[in-house]
Protein backbone atom coordinates (compact mmCIF):
# COMPACT_ATOMS: atom_id res chain seq x y z
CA UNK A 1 18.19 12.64 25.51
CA UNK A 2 15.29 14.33 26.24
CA UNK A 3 11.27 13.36 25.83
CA UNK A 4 11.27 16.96 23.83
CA UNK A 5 14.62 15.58 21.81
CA UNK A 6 12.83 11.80 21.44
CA UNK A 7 9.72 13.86 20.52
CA UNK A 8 11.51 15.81 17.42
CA UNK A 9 12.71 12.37 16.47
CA UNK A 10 9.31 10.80 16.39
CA UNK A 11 7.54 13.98 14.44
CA UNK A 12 11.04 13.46 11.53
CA UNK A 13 10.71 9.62 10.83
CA UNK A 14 7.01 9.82 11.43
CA UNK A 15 6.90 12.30 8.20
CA UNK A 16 10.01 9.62 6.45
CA UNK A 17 7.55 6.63 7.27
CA UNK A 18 4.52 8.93 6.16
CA UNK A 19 5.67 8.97 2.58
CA UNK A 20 7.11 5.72 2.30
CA UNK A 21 4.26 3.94 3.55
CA UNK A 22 1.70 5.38 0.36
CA UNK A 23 4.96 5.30 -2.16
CA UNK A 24 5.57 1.51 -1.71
CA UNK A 25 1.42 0.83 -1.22
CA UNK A 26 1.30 2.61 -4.81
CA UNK A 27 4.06 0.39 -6.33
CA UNK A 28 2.26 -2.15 -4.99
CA UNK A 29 -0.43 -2.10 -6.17
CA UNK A 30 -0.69 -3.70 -10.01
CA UNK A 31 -0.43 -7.02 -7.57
CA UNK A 32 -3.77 -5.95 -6.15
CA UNK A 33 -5.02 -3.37 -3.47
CA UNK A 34 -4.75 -6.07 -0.30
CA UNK A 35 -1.43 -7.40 -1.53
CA UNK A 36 0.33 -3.94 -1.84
CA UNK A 37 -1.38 -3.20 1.75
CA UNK A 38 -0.05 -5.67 3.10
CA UNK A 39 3.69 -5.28 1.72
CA UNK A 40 3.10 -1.54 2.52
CA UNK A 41 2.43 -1.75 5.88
CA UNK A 42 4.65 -4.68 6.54
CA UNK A 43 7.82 -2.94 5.12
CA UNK A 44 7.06 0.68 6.90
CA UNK A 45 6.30 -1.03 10.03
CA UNK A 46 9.13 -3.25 10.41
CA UNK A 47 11.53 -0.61 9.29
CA UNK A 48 9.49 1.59 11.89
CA UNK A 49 10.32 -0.19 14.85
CA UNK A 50 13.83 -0.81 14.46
CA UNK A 51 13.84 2.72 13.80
CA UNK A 52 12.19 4.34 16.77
CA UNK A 53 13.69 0.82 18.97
CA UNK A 54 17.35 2.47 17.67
CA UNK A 55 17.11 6.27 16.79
CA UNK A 56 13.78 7.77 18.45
CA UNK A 57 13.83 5.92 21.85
CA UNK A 58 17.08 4.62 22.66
CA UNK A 59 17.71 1.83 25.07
CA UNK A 60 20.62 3.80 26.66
CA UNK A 61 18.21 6.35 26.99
CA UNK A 62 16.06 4.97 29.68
CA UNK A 63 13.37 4.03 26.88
CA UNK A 64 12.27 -0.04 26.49
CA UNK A 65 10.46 -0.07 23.05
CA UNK A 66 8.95 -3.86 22.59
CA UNK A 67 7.33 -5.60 19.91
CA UNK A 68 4.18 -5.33 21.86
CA UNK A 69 3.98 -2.06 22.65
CA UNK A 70 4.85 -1.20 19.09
CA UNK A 71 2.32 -3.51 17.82
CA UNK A 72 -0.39 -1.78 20.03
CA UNK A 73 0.88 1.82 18.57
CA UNK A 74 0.84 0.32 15.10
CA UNK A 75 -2.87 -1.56 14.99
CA UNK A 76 -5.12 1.00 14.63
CA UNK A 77 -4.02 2.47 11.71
CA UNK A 78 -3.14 -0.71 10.27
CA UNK A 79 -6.79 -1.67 10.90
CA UNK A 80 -8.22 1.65 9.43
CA UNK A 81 -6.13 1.28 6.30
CA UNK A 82 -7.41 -2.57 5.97
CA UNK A 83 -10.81 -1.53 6.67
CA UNK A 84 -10.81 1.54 3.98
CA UNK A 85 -8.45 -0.64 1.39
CA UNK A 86 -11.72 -3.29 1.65
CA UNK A 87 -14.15 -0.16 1.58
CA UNK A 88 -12.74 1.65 -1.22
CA UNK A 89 -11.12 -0.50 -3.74
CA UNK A 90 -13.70 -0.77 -6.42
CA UNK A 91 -14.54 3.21 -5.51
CA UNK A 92 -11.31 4.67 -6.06
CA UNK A 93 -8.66 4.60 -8.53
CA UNK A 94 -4.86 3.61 -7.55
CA UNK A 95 -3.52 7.38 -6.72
CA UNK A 96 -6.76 8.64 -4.82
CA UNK A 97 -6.67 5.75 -2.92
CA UNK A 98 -3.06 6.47 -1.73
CA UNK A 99 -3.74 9.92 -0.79
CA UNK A 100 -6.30 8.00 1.46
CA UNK A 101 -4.49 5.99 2.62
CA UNK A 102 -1.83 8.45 3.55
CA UNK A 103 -4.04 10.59 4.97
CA UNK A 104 -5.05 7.90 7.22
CA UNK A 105 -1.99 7.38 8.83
CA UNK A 106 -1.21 10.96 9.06
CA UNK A 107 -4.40 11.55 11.15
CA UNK A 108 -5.24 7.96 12.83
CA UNK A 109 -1.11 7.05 12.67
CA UNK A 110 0.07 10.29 14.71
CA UNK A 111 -2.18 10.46 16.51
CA UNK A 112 -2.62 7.63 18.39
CA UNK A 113 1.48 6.90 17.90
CA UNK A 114 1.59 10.50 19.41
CA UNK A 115 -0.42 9.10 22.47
CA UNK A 116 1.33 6.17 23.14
CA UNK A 117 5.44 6.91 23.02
CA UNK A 118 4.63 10.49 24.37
CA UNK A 119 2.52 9.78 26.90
CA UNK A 120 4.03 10.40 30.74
CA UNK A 121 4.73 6.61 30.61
CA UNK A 122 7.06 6.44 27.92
CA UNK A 123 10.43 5.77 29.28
CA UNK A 124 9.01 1.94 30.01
CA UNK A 125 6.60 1.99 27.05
CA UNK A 126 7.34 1.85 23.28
């Protein structure tokens, strides 16, 4: 498999995980903004890893994803969420704070994802 073949991988579940991330944090959320956060980005993020440890970067593949790596991949938009969620709570009403939300880990999430499992490093990263 390719990096450009990994890469198409990673841009598909990264828009999968982009939806269901803001669906379930909007479910969520009658149990209260941190609680639905928390399920949110618990649930995407564990279903992410298994997913790009399985499907996007293959062991067989030459690619070693680990907890840690993922973890390091996964923080920063985790954080930014957390840090808006706590910012924006009392501001914003259940469905604009989704789009937030979402938007956040379309632009932080990518991004910095984008950096990490595509970076020239990759094949012992992840």
């Amino acid at each position: 498999m390719s990096i450009r073949h990994s890469f198409l991988r990673f841009c598909l579940t990264g828009v999968v995980f982009t939806f269901l991330g803001p669906f379930l944090f909007w479910t969520a959320y009658p149990l209260g903004a941190f609680i639905a956060l928390a399920i949110a980005e618990t649930c995407v993020h564990a279903l992410r890893f298994f997913t790009f440890r399985s499907v996007v970067f293959p062991a067989n593949h030459g690619y070693r994803v680990t907890a840690w790596r993922y973890l390091i991949s996964a923080l920063p938009v985790s954080l930014t969420s957390l840090v808006c969620v706590a910012a924006l709570r009392t501001v914003l009403d259940r469905t604009a704070l989704t789009v937030v939300t979402a938007l956040i880990s379309i632009v932080v999430g990518f991004t910095w994802s984008r950096y990490v499992y595509t970076h020239r490093s990759s094949r012992s990263s992840g």
